[in-house]
Protein backbone atom coordinates (compact mmCIF):
# COMPACT_ATOMS: atom_id res chain seq x y z
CA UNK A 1 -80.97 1.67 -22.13
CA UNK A 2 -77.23 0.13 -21.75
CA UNK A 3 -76.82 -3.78 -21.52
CA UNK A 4 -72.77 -4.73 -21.46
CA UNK A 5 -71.11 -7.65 -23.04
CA UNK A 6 -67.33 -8.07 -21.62
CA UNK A 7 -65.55 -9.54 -24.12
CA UNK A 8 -61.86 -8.62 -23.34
CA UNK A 9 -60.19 -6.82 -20.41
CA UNK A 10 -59.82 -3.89 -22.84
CA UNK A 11 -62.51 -5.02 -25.43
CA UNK A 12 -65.90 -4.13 -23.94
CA UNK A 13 -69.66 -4.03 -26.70
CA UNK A 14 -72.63 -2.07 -24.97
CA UNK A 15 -76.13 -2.48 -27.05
CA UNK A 16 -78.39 0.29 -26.47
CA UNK A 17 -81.74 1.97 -27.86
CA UNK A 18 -81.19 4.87 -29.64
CA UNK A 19 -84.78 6.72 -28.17
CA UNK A 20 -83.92 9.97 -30.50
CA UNK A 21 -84.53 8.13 -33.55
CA UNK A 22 -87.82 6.63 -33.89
CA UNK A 23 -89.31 5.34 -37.04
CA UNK A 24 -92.74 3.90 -36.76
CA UNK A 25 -92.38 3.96 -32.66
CA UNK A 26 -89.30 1.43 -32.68
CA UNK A 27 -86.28 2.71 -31.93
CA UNK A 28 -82.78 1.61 -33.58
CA UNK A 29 -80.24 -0.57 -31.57
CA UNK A 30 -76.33 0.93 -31.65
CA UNK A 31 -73.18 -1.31 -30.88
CA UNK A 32 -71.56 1.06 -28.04
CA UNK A 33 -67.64 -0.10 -28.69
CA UNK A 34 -65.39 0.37 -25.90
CA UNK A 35 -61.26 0.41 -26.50
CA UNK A 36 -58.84 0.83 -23.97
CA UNK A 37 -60.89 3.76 -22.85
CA UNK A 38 -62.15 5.26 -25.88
CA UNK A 39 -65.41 4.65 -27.20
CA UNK A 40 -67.13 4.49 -30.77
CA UNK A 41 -70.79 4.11 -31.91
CA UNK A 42 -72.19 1.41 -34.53
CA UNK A 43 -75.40 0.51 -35.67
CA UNK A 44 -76.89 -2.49 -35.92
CA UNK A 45 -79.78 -1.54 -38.46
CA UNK A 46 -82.30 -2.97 -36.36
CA UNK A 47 -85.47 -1.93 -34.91
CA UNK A 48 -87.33 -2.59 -31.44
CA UNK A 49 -90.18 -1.63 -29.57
CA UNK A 50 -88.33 -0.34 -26.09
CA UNK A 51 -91.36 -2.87 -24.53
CA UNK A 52 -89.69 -5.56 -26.09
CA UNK A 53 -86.03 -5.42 -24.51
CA UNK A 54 -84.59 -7.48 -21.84
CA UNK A 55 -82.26 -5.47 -20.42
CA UNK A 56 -80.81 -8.36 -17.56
CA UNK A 57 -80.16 -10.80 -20.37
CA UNK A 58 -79.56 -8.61 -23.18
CA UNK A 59 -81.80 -10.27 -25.67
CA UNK A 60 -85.06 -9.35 -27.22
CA UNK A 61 -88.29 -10.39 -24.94
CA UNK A 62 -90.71 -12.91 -26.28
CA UNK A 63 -89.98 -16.25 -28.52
CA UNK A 64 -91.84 -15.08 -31.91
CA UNK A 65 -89.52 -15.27 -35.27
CA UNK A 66 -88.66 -11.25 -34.66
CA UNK A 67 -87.27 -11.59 -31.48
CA UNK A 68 -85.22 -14.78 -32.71
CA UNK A 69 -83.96 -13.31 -35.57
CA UNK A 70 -82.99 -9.99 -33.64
CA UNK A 71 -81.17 -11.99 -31.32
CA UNK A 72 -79.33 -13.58 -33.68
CA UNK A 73 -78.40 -10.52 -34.98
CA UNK A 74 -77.23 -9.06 -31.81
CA UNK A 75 -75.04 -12.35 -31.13
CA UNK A 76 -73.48 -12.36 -34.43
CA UNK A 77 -72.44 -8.60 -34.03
CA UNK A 78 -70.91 -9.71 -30.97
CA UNK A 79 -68.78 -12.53 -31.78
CA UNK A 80 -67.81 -10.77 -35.36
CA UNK A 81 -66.09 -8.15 -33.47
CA UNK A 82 -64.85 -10.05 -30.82
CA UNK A 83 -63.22 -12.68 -33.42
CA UNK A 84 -61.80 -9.41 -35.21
CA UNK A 85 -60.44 -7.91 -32.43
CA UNK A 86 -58.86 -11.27 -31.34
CA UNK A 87 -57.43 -11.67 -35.21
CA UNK A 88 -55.73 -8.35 -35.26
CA UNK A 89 -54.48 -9.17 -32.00
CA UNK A 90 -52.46 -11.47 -33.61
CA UNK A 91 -50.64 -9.40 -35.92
CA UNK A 92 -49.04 -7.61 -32.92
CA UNK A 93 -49.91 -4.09 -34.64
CA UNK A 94 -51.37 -1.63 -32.57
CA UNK A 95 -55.36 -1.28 -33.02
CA UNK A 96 -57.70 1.44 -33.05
CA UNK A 97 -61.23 2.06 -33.11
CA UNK A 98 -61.15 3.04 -36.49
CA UNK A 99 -59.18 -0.17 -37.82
CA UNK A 100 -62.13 -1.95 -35.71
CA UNK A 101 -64.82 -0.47 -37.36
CA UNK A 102 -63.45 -0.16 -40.86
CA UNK A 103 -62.32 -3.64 -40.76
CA UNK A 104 -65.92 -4.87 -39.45
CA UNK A 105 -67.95 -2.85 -42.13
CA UNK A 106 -65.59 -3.79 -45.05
CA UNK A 107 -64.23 -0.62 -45.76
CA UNK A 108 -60.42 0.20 -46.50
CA UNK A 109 -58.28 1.13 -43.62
CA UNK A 110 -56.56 4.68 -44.18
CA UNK A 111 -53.52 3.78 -42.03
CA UNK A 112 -51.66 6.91 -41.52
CA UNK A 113 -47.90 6.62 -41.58
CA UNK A 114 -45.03 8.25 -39.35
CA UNK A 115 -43.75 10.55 -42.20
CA UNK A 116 -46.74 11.98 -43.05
CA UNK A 117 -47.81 12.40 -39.32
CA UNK A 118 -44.94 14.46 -39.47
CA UNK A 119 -45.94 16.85 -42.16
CA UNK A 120 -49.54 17.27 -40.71
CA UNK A 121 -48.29 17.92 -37.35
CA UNK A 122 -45.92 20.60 -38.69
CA UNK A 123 -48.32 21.76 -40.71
CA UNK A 124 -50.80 22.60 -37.89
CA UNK A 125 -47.72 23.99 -35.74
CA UNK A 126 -46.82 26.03 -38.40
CA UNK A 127 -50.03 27.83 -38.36
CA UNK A 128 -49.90 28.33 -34.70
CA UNK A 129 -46.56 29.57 -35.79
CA UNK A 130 -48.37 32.46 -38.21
CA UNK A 131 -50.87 33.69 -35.63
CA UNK A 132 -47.71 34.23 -33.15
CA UNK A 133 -49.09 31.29 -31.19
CA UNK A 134 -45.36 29.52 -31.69
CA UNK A 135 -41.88 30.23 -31.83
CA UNK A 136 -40.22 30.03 -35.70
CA UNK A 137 -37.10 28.17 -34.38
CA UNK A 138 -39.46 24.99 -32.85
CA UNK A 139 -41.09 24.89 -35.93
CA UNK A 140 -37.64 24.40 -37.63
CA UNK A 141 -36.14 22.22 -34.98
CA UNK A 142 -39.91 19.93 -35.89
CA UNK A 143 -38.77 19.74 -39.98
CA UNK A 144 -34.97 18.96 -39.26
CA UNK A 145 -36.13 16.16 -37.09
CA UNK A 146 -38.50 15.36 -39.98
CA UNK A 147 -35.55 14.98 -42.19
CA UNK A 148 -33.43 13.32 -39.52
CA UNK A 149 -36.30 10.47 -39.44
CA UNK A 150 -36.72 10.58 -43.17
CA UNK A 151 -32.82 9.91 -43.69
CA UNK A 152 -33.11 6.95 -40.55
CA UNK A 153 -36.01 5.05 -42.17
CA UNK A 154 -34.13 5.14 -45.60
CA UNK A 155 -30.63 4.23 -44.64
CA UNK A 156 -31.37 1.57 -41.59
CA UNK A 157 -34.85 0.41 -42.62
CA UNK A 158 -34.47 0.90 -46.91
CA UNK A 159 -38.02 2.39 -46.39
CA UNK A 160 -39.36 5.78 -47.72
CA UNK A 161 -41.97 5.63 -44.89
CA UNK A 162 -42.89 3.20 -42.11
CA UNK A 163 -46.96 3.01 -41.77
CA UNK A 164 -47.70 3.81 -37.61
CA UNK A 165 -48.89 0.08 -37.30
CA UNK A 166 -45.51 -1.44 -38.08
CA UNK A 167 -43.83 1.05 -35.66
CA UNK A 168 -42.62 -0.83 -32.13
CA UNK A 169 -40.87 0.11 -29.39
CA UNK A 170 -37.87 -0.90 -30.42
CA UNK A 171 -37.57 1.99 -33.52
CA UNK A 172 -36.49 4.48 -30.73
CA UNK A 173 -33.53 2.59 -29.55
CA UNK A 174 -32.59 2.25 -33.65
CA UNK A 175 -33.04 5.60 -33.90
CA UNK A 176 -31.05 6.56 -31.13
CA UNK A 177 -28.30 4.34 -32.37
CA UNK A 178 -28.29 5.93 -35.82
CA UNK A 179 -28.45 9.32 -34.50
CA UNK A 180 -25.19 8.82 -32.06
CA UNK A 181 -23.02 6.13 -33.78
CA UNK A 182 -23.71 6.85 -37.65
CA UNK A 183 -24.41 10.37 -37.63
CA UNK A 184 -22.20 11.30 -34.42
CA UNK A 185 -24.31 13.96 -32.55
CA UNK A 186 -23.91 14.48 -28.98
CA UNK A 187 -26.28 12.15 -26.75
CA UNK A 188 -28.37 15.05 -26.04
CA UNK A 189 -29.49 16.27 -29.26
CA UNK A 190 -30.25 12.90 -30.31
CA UNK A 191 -32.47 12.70 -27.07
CA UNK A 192 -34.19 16.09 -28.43
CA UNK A 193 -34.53 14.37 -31.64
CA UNK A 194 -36.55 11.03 -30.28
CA UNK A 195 -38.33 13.41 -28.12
CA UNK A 196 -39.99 15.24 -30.64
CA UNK A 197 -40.92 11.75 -32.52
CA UNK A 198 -42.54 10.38 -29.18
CA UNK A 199 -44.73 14.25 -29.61
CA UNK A 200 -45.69 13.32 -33.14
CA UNK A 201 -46.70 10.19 -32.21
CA UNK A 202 -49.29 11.57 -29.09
CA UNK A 203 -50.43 13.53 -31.66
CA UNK A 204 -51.64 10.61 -33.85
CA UNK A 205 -52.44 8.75 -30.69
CA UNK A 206 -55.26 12.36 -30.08
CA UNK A 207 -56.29 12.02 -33.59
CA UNK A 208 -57.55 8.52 -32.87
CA UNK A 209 -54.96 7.08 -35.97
CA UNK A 210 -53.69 4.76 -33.05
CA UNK A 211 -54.64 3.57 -29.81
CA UNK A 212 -51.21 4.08 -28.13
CA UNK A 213 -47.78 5.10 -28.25
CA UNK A 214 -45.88 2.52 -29.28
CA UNK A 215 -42.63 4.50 -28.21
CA UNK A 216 -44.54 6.26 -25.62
CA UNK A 217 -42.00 4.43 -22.70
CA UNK A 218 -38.87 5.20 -24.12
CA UNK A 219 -37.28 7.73 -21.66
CA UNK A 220 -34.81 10.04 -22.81
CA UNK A 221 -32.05 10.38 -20.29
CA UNK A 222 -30.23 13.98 -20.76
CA UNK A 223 -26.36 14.01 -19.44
CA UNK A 224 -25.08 17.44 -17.71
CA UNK A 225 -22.42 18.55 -20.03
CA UNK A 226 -19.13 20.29 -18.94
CA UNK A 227 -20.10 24.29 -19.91
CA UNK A 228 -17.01 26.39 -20.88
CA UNK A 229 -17.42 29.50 -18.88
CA UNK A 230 -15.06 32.36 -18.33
CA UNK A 231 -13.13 33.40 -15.15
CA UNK A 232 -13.43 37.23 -14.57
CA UNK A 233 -9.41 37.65 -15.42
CA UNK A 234 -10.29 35.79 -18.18
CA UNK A 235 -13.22 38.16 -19.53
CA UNK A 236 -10.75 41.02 -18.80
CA UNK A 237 -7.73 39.99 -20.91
CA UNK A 238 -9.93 39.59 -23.92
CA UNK A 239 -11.75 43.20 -22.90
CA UNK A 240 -8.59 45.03 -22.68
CA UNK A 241 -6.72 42.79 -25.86
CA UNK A 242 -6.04 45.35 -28.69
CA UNK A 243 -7.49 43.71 -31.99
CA UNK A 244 -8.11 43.89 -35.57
CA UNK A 245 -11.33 46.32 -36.25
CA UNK A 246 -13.16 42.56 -37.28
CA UNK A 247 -12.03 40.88 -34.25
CA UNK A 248 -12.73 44.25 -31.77
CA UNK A 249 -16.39 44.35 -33.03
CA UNK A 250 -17.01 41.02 -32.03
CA UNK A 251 -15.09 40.87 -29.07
CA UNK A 252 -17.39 44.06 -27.49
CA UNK A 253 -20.47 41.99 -28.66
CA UNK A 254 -19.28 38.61 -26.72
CA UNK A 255 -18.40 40.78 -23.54
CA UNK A 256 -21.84 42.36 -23.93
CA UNK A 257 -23.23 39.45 -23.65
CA UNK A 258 -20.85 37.73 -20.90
CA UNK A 259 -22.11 41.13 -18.90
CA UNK A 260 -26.33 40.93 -19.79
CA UNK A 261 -26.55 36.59 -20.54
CA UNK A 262 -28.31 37.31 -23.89
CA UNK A 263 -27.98 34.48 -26.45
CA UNK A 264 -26.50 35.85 -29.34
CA UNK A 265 -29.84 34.89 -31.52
CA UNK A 266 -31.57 37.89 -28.94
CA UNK A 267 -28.78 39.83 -29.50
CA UNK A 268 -29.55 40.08 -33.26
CA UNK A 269 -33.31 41.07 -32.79
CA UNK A 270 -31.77 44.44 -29.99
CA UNK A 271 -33.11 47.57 -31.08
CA UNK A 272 -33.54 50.88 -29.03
CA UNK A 273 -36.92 49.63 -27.94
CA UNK A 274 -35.64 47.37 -25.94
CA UNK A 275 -33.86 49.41 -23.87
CA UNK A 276 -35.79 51.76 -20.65
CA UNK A 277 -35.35 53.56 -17.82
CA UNK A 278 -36.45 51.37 -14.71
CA UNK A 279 -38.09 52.68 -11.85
CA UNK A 280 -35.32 52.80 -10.39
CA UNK A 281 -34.07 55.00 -12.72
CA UNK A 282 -31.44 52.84 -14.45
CA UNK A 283 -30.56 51.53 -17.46
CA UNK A 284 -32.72 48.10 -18.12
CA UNK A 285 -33.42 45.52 -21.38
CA UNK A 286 -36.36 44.13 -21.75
CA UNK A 287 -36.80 41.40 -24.06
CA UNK A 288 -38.65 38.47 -25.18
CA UNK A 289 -36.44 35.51 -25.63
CA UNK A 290 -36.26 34.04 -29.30
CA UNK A 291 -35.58 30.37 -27.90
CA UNK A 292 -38.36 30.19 -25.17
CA UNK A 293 -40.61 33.80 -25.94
CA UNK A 294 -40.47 34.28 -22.12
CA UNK A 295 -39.48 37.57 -21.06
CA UNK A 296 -36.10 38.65 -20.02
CA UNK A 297 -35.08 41.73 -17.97
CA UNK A 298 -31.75 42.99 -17.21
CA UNK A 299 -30.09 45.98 -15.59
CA UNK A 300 -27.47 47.20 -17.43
CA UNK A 301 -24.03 46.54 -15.96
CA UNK A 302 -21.50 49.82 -16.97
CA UNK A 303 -19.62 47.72 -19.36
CA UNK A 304 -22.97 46.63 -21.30
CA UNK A 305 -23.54 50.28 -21.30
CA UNK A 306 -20.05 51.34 -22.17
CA UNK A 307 -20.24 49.12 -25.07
CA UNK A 308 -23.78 50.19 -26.15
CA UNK A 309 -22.62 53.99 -25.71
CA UNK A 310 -19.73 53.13 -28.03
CA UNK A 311 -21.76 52.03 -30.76
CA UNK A 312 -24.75 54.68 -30.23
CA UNK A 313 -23.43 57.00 -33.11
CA UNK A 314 -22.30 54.11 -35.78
CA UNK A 315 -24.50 55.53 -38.51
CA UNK A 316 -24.43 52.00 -40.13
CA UNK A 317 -25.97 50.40 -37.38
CA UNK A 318 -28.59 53.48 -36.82
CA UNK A 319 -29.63 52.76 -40.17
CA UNK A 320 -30.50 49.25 -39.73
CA UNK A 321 -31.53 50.10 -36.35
CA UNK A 322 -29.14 47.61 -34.67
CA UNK A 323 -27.35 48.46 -31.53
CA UNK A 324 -24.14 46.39 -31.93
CA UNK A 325 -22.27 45.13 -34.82
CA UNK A 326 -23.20 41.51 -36.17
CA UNK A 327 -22.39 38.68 -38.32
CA UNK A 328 -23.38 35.66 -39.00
CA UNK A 329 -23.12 33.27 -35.83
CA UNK A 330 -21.11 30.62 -37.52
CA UNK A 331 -18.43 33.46 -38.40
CA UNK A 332 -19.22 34.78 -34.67
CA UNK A 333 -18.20 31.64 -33.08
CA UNK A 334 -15.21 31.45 -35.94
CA UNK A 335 -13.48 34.43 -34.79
CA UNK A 336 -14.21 34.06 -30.81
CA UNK A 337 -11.59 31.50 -31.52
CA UNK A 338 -9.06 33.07 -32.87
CA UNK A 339 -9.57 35.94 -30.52
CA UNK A 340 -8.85 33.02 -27.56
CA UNK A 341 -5.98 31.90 -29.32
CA UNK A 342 -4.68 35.61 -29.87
CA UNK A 343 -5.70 35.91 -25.47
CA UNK A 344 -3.95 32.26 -24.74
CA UNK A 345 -7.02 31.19 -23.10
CA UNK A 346 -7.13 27.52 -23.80
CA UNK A 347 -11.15 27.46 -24.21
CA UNK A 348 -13.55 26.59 -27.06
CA UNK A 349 -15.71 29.62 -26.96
CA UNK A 350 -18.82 30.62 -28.30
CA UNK A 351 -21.51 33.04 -28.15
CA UNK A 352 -23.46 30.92 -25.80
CA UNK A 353 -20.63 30.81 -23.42
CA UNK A 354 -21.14 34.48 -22.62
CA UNK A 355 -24.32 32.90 -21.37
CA UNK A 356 -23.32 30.46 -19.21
CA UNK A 357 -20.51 32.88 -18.19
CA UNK A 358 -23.13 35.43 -16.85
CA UNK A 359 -24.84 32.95 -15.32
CA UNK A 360 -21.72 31.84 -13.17
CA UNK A 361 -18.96 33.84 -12.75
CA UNK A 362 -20.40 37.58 -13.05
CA UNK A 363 -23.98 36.94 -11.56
CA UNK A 364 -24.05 33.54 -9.03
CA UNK A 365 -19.73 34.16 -7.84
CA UNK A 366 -20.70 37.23 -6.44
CA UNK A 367 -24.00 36.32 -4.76
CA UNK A 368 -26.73 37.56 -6.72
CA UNK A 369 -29.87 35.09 -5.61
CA UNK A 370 -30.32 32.22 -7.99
CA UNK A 371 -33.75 33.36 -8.44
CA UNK A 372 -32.95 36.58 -9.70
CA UNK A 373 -30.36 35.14 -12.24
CA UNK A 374 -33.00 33.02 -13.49
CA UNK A 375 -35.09 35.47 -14.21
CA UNK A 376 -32.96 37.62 -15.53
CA UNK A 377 -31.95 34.71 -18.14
CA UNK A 378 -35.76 34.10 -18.82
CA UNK A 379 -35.75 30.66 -17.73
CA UNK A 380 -39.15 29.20 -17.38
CA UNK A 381 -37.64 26.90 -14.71
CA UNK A 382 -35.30 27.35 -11.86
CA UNK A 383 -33.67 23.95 -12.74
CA UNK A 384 -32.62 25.15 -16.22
CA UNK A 385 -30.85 28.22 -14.46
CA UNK A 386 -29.42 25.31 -11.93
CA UNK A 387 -28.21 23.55 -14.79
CA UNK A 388 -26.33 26.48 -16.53
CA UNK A 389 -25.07 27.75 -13.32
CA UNK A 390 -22.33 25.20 -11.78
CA UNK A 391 -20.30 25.68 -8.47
CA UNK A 392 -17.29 26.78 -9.31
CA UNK A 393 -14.14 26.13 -7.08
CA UNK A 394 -13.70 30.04 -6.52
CA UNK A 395 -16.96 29.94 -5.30
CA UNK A 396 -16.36 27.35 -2.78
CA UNK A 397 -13.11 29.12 -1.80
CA UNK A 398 -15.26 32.18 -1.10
CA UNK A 399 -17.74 30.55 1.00
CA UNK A 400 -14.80 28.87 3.25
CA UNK A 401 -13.11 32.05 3.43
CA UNK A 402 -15.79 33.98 4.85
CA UNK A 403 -16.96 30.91 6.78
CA UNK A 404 -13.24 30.72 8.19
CA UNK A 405 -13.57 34.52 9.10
CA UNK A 406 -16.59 33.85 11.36
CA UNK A 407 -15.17 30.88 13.30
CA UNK A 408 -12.09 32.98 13.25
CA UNK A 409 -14.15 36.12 15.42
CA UNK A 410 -16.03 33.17 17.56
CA UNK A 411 -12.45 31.71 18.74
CA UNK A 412 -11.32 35.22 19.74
CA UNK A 413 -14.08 36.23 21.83
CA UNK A 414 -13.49 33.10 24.14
């Protein structure tokens, strides 16, 4: 039995008989509290015979001292949260059932704040993290922005935490601000960072420790960066450079890679189980990818298998069951360098433009479907493969040539 007093456009009290409970055949009344949405329970600690309510004018039938007092009652529930809902208004903080209801009955308000919303909501992702549920590296990329936050509150704000009442929108510009013009990372990691913060904060906005988002609009606007890739003259002066033994091993690594579009992190998990005979009989890897755990599968081009083949006896490697030689990828991406420099190829490489190379000048340049590349990358989404995968000029060229060629036998026949 439901009777509704609006009291705000997002404030709404419901006062209902509770039939499951009866004590000496009354029944209790309970304060239904409505929030933007979300709803809570209260009772009022008093009793009625379900005879006795009015449900039209939500008030307690009859004019003996019961019913007067009862109403009473009900009114003064009423206007006590409607006067505390209107006073926390006031302090422009965000409020939640839970502040409502804590702040009605007396009780102290556990106010979470955003630095230890952070360590519960890594803590639970960690676990997901133990069962195999999710990926290592997100959990890590979670605690760095943990620390990145940390370091923000303490050097712009001089706080050691920020409680998730005092957070406004505005913290996600700041943040933003401190990431690119104090720290100086790139635009795009610092979007990555905020992102994750606006995910911590939906998670205390699930748990009911706020009622919204107070970042929640902030959109994080990604710019296409300019990806170094390789042309295929390129890829061949550095295969067929002679080199130091140090700079050889991870030259045939970085072509292996230019030639399958593994990220060097995959690279480092390659064992022999990873590699199978297809149906159709050739040479194929099948992986899971580190960064995204989708699944990636590649035919083996002959230089990936040239390389592999030249490795296969190392007994080094066979005892640590690795397929190619590696390092570290900080040291990796220290001697691609100097093996450009050694090549004159005026290029900052690294092992993840092996990657994008795949993706664009040994895959896309000579037609193989966008789709396939994409899959063969383990993209979740065709746009990611879009992004890694520019037009080059030679492409263009290509397409104009042959276009050129079929205009070319259309003139002639006239």
């Amino acid at each position: 039995m439901l009777v509704m007093a609006k009291l705000n456009p997002t404030l709404s009290i419901l006062f209902w008989l509770n039939r499951q409970r009866s004590k000496n055949e009354t029944f209790p009344i309970y304060a239904r509290i409505t929030l933007n949405g979300k709803r809570m329970e209260l009772s009022t600690h008093l009793y009625l015979n379900p005879s006795q309510w009015d449900q039209k004018n939500q008030r307690v039938k009859g004019a003996g001292e019961q019913s007067r007092k009862i109403n009473i009652s009900l009114t003064q529930i009423s206007g006590s949260l409607q006067g505390l809902y209107t006073k926390l208004s006031l302090l422009e903080s965000p409020i939640s059932l839970e502040i409502l209801k804590n702040t009605y009955l007396g009780k102290k308000v556990n106010q979470k704040s955003l630095l230890e919303v952070f360590a519960l909501h890594n803590q639970r992702f960690f676990a997901k993290v133990a069962s195999g549920r999710n990926s290592d590296r997100t959990y890590k990329r979670y605690e760095i922005t943990k620390e990145k936050v940390s370091t923000f509150l303490n050097e712009q704000y001089k706080l050691d935490d920020l409680p998730l009442s005092q957070i406004q929108f505005g913290l996600a510009s700041d943040f933003e601000h401190y990431l690119c013009n104090v720290t100086k990372i790139g635009s795009n990691t610092a979007m990555k960072y905020i992102k994750i913060t606006k995910q911590v904060l939906k998670f205390a906005v699930d748990q009911g420790w706020i009622p919204y988002n107070p970042i929640g609009g902030f959109k994080c606007n990604y710019e296409n960066p300019q990806r170094e890739i390789l042309t295929m003259e390129e890829i061949e002066r550095i295969y067929n450079k002679s080199l130091l033994p140090r700079l050889a091993q991870v030259r045939d690594v970085y072509i292996f890679c230019c030639f399958t579009g593994l990220a060097f992190t995959d690279v480092m998990q390659l064992t022999a189980s990873n590699i199978i005979t297809g149906m159709d009989g050739e040479k194929w890897i099948i992986t899971d990818r580190q960064k995204t755990g989708t699944l990636e599968e590649v035919p083996l081009l002959p230089v990936a298998l040239e390389i592999l083949e030249k490795y296969s006896c190392n007994i080094v490697l066979q005892k640590k069951k690795q397929l190619l030689p590696l390092c570290s990828n900080q040291r990796f991406n220290g001697y691609l360098q100097e093996i450009a420099d050694i090549c004159g190829i005026d290029k900052h490489l690294t092992s993840h433009t092996a990657r994008h190379t795949f993706a664009t000048t040994v895959t896309l340049e000579n037609d193989v479907p966008i789709e396939t590349v994409s899959r063969m990358l383990g993209h979740k989404s065709i746009r990611t493969t879009q992004i890694y995968a520019k037009i080059t000029r030679k492409k263009i060229s290509n397409n104009m040539r042959t276009l050129k060629d079929k205009l070319k036998m259309g003139s002639e026949a006239h």
